[in-house]
Protein backbone atom coordinates (compact mmCIF):
# COMPACT_ATOMS: atom_id res chain seq x y z
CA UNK A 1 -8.18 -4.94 0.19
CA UNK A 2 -9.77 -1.36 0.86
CA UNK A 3 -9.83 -0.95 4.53
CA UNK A 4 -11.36 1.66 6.90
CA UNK A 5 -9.62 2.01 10.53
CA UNK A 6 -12.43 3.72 12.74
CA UNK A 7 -10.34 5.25 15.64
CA UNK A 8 -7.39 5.11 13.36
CA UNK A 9 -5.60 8.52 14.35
CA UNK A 10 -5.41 7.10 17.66
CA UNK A 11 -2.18 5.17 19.08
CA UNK A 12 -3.14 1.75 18.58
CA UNK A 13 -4.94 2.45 15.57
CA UNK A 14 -2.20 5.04 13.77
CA UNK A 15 0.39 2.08 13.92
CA UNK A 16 -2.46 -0.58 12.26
CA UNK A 17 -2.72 2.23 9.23
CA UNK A 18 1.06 2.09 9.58
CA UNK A 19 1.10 -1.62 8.73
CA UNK A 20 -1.85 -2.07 6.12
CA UNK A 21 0.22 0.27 4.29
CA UNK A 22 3.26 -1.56 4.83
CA UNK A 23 1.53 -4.45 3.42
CA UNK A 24 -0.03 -3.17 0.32
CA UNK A 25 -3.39 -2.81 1.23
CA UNK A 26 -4.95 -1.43 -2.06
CA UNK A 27 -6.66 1.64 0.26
CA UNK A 28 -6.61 2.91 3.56
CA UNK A 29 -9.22 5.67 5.16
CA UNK A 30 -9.30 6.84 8.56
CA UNK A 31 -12.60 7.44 10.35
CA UNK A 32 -12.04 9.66 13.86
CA UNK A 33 -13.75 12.31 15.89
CA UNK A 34 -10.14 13.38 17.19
CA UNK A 35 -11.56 13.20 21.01
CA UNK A 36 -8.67 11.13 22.06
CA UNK A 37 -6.28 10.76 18.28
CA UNK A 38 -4.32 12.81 16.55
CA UNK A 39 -4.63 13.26 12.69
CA UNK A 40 -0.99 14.50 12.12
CA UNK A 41 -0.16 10.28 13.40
CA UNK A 42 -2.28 9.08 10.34
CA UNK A 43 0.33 8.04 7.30
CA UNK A 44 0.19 8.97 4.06
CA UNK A 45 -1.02 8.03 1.92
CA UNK A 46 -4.10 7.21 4.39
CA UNK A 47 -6.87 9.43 3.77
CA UNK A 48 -8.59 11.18 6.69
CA UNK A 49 -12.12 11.97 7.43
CA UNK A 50 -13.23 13.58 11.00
CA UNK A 51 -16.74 12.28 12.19
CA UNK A 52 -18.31 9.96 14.71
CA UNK A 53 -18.61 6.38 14.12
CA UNK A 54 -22.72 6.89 15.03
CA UNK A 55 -22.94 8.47 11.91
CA UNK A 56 -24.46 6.18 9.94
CA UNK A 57 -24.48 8.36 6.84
CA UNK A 58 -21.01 9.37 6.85
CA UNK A 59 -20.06 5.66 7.29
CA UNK A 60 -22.14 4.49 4.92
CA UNK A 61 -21.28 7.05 2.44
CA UNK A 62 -17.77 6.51 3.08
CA UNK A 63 -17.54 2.71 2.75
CA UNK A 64 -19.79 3.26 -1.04
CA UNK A 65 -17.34 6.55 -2.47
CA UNK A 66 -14.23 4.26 -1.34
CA UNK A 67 -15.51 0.83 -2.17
CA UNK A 68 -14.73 -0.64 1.25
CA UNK A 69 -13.90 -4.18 2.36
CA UNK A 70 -13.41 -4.31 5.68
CA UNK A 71 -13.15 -2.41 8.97
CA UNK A 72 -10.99 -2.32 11.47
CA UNK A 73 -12.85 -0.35 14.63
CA UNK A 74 -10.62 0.99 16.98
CA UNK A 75 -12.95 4.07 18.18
CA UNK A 76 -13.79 3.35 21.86
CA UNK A 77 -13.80 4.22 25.28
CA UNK A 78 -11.05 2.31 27.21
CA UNK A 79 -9.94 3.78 30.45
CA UNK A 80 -11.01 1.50 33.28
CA UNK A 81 -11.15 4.02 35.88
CA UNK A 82 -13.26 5.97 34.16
CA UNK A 83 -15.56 3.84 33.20
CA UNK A 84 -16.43 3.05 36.98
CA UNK A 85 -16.84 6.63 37.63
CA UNK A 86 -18.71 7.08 34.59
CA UNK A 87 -20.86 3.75 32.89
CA UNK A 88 -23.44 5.83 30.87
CA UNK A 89 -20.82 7.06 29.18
CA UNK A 90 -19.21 3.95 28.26
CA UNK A 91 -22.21 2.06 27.39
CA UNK A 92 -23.07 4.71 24.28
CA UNK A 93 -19.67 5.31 23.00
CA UNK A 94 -18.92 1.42 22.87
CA UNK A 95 -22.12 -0.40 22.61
CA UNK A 96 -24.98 2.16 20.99
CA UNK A 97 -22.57 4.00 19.06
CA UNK A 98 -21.12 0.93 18.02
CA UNK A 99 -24.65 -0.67 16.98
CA UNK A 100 -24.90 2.21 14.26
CA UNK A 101 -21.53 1.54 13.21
CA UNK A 102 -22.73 -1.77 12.16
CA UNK A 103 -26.03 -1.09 11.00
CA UNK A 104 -24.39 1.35 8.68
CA UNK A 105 -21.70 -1.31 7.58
CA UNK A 106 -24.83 -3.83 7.22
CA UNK A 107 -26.44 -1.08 4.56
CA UNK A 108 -23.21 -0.40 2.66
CA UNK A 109 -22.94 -4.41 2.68
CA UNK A 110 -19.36 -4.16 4.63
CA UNK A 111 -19.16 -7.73 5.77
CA UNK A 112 -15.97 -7.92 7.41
CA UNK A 113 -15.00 -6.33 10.83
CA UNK A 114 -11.59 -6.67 12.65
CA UNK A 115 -12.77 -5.70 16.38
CA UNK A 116 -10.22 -4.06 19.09
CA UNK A 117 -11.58 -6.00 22.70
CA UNK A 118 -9.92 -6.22 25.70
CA UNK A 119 -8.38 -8.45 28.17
CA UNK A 120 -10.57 -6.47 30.61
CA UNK A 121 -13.76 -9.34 29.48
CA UNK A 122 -12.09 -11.74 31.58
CA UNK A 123 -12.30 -9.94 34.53
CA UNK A 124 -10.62 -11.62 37.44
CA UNK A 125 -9.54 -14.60 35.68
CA UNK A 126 -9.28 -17.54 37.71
CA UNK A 127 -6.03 -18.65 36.06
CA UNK A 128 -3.26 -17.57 34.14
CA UNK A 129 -2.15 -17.73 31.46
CA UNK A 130 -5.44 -16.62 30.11
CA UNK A 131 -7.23 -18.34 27.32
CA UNK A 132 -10.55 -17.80 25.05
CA UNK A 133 -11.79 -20.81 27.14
CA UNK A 134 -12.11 -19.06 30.43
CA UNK A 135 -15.41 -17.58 31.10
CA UNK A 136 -15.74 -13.92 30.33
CA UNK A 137 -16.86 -11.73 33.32
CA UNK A 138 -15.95 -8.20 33.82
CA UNK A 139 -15.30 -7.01 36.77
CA UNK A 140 -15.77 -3.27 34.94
CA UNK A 141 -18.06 -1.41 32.58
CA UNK A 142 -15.14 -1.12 30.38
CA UNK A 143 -14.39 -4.17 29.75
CA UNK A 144 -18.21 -5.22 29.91
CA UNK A 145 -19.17 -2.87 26.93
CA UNK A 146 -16.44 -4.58 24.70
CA UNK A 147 -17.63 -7.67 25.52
CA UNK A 148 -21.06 -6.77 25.08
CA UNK A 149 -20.34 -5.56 21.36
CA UNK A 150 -18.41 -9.18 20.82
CA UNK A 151 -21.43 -10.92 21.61
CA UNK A 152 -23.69 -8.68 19.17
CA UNK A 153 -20.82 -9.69 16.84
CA UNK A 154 -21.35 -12.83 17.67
CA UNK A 155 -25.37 -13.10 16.18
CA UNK A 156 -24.85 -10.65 13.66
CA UNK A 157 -22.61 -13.45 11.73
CA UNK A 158 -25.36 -16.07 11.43
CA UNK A 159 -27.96 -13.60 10.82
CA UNK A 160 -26.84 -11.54 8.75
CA UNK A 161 -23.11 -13.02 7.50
CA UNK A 162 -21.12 -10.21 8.82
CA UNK A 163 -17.69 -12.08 9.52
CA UNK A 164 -15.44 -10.95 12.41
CA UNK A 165 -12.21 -11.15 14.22
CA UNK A 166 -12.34 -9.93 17.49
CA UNK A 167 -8.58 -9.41 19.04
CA UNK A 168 -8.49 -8.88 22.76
CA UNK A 169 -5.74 -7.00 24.00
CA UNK A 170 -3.31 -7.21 26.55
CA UNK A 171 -1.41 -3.96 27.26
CA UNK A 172 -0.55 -2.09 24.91
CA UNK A 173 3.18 -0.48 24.64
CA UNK A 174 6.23 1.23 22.87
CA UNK A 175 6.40 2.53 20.02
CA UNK A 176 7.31 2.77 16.09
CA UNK A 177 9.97 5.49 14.20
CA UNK A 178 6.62 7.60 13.86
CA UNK A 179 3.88 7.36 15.92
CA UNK A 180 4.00 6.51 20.08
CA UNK A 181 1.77 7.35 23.06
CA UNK A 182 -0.36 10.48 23.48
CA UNK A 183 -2.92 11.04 25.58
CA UNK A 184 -4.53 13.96 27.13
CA UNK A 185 -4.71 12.84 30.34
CA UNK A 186 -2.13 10.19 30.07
CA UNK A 187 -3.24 7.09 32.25
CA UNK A 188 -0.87 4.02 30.66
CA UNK A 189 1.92 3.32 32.74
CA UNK A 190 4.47 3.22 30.62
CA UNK A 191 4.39 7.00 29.11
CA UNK A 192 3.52 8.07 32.78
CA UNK A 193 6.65 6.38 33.86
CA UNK A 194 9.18 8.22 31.18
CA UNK A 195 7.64 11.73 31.52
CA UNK A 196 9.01 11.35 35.29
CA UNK A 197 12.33 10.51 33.42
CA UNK A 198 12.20 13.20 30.90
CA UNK A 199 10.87 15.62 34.04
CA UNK A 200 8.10 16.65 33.00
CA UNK A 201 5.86 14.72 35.56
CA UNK A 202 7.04 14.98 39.16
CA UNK A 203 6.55 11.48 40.08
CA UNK A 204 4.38 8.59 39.00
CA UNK A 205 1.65 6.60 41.24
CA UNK A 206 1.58 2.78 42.45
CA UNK A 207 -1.79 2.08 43.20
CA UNK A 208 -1.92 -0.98 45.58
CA UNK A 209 1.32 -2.34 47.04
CA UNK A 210 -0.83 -5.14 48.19
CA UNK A 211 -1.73 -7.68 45.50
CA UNK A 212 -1.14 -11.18 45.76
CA UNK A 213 2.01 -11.10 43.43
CA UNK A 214 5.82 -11.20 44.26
CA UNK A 215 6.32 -7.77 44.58
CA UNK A 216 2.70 -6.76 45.52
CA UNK A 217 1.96 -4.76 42.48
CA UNK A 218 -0.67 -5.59 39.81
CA UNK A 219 0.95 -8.03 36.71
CA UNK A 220 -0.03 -7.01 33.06
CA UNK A 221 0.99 -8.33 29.61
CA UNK A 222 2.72 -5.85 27.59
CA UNK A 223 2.51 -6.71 23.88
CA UNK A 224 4.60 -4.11 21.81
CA UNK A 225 1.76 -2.10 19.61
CA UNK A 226 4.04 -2.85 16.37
CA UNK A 227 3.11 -6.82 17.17
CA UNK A 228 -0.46 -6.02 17.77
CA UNK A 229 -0.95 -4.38 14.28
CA UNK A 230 0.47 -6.96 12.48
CA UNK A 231 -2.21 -8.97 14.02
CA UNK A 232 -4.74 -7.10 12.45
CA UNK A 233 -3.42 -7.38 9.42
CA UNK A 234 -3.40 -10.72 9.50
CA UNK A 235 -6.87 -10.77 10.73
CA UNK A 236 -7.71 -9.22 7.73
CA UNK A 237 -6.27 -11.78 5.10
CA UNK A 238 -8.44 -14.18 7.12
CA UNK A 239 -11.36 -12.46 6.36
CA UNK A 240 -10.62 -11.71 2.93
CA UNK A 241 -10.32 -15.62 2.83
CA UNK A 242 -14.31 -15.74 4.00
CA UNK A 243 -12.93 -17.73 6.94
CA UNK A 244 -15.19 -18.43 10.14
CA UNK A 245 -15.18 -15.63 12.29
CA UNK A 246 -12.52 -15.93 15.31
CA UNK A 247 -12.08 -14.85 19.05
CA UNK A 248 -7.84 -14.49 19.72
CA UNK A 249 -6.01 -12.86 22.71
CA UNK A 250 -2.83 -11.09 21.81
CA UNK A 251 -0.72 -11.12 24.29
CA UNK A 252 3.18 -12.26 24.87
CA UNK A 253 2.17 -15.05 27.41
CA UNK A 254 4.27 -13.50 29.93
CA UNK A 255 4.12 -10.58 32.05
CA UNK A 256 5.95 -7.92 33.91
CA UNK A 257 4.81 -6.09 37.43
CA UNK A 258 4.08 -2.26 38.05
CA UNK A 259 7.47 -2.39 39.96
CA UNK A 260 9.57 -4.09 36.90
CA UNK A 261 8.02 -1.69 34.47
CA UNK A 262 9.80 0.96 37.01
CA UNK A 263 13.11 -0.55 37.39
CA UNK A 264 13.24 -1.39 33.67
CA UNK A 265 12.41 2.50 32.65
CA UNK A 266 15.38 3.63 35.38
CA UNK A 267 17.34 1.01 33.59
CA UNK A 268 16.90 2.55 29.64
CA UNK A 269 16.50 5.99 30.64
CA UNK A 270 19.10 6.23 33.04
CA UNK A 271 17.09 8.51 35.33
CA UNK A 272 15.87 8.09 38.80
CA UNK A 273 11.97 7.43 38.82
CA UNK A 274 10.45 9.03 42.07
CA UNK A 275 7.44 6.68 43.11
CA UNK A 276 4.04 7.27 45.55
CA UNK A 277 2.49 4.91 46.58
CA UNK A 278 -1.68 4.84 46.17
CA UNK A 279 -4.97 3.22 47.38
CA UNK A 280 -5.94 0.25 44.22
CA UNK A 281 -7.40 1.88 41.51
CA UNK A 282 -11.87 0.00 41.32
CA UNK A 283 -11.88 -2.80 38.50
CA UNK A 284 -8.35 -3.53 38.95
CA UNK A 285 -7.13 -7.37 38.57
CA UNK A 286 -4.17 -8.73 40.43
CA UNK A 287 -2.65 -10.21 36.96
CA UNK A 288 -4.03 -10.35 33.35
CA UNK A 289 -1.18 -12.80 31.48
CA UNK A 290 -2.43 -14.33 27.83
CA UNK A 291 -2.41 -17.61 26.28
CA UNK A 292 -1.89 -16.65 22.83
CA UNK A 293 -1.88 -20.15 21.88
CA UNK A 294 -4.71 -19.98 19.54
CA UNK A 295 -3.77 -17.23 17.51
CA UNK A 296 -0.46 -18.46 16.72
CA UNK A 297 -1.80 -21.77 15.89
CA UNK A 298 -4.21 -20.65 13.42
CA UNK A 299 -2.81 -17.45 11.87
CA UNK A 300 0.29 -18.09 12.92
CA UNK A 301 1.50 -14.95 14.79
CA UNK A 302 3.59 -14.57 17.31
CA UNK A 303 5.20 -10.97 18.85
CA UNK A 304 8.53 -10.10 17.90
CA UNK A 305 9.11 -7.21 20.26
CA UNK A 306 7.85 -8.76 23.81
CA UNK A 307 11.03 -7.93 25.43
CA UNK A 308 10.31 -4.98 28.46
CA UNK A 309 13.10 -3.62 28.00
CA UNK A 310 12.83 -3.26 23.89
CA UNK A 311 9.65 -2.55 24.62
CA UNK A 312 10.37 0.79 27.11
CA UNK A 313 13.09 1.49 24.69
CA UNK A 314 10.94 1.87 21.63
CA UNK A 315 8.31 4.22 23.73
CA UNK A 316 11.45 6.65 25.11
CA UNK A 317 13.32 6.92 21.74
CA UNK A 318 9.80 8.34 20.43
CA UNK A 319 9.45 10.74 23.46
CA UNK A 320 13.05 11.76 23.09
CA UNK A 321 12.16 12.31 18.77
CA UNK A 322 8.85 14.01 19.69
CA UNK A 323 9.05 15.65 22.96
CA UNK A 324 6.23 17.92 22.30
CA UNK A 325 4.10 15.11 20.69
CA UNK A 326 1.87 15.20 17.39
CA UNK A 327 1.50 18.51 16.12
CA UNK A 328 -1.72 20.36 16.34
């Protein structure tokens, strides 16, 4: 299989390269306007070309030269804040941008796509754990724009056969040997937590002590990003089986608090962790927790790494190996 990551010298998408590789995928090329990734995280033997996913001629000339079949598109905008403050922006990076990106796949005849979503669809669920049953409605542009391109997804396959898998995320966290968080601002928790460890951030914010959850702060999913790229992977063998196209969640059907992400980074760092507390953050739910049921069913994954602790361990061993990041 000759796969093209767009997005892929981001975080998320630097560890997918990471595992295609890892499991013999025959090519791997990296599509990325570097606005958020770095291209020293994308592996050799990976090839690298800088551009913007609404180029249709660059993709289209890229999936022809290297005889693509299939995508994996990572290359988004994803900070919920943000996108509150700013929809317009949001709406053309995800959704127009992302309408040439398929047009262009549609005229190199690329008929297999591997979509990063978001638990942010779901909005604020009405129960947890979370499953591809319950009604998707965002509560945030973010999260609306993903789920805006899963629905064009979801007519491009009958009318024009362009199979997907769209994976929707939980959060996102640690790290591999190589390649961890970096992000310019930095806005996941996680990372924000260990620079206060590593002193290089003062202290980190809690915004809203006030949710309806044991300890009062917001509940999210962590799913270890080493998990979530073997799901792609796998994603992709189902496509290259010209299975049905597929909604899954990826999460570890648990989840940990703002507060036990704290205590648990005190814990593996061994460093105090000085706290301020903060108004809630706009498009903010109380808990997102997955059902992964589905996904394990049919492709039979399952996360290996959902432990917090392994989890914050992973992400501070590659702050400690890399304490000035990427290079470049």
């Amino acid at each position: 299989m000759r796969v093209l990551v767009t997005g892929g010298a981001g975080y998320i998408g630097s560890v997918v390269v990471e595992a295609l590789l890892a499991a013999g995928a025959d090519r791997v090329v990296v599509l990325d306007d570097l606005s958020t990734g770095h291209e020293a995280s994308v592996m050799a033997p990976a090839s690298f070309a800088r551009g913007d996913i609404a180029d249709q001629s660059l993709v289209e000339k890229l999936c022809r030269s290297e005889r693509i079949d299939a995508v994996v598109h990572m290359a988004a905008s994803s900070q919920v804040a943000q996108s509150v403050a700013d929809p317009a922006r949001y709406y053309d990076n995800n959704v127009t941008k992302g309408l040439r990106l398929l047009e262009a796949l549609r005229s190199a005849a690329v008929a297999r796509i591997v979509f990063s979503s978001t638990a942010a669809v779901y909005g604020e669920a009405p129960e947890v754990p979370i499953d591809e049953l319950v009604l998707a409605a965002p509560n945030n542009p973010y999260g609306d724009t993903k789920l805006a391109f899963e629905r064009a997804l979801s007519w491009y396959d009958p009318a024009y056969g362009m199979k997907f898998v769209s994976l929707r995320y939980f959060n996102a966290a640690g790290a591999t040997a190589r390649n961890g968080e970096q992000h310019v601002p930095e806005t996941h928790l996680i990372p924000l937590v260990l620079d206060v460890a590593r002193g290089t951030r003062a202290s980190v914010q809690i915004y809203g002590e006030d949710y309806p959850t044991p300890d009062g702060t917001c509940i999210r999913d962590y799913v270890h990003v080493s998990d979530l790229a073997r799901a792609h992977v796998m994603a992709i063998d189902h496509l290259a089986q010209r299975a049905q196209s597929e909604v899954y969640n990826l999460g570890s059907g648990g989840g940990y608090s703002v507060q036990q992400v704290i205590d648990t980074a005190r814990a593996v760092t061994g460093c105090p962790i000085r706290t301020v507390s903060a108004a809630r953050r706009a498009g903010d739910a109380a808990v997102l927790v997955a059902s992964s049921a589905r996904i394990r069913q049919n492709l039979g994954w399952t996360p290996e790494r959902q432990d917090l602790t392994a989890i914050v361990g992973d992400a501070w061993r590659w702050l400690q190996r890399y304490p000035a990041g990427y290079p470049g």
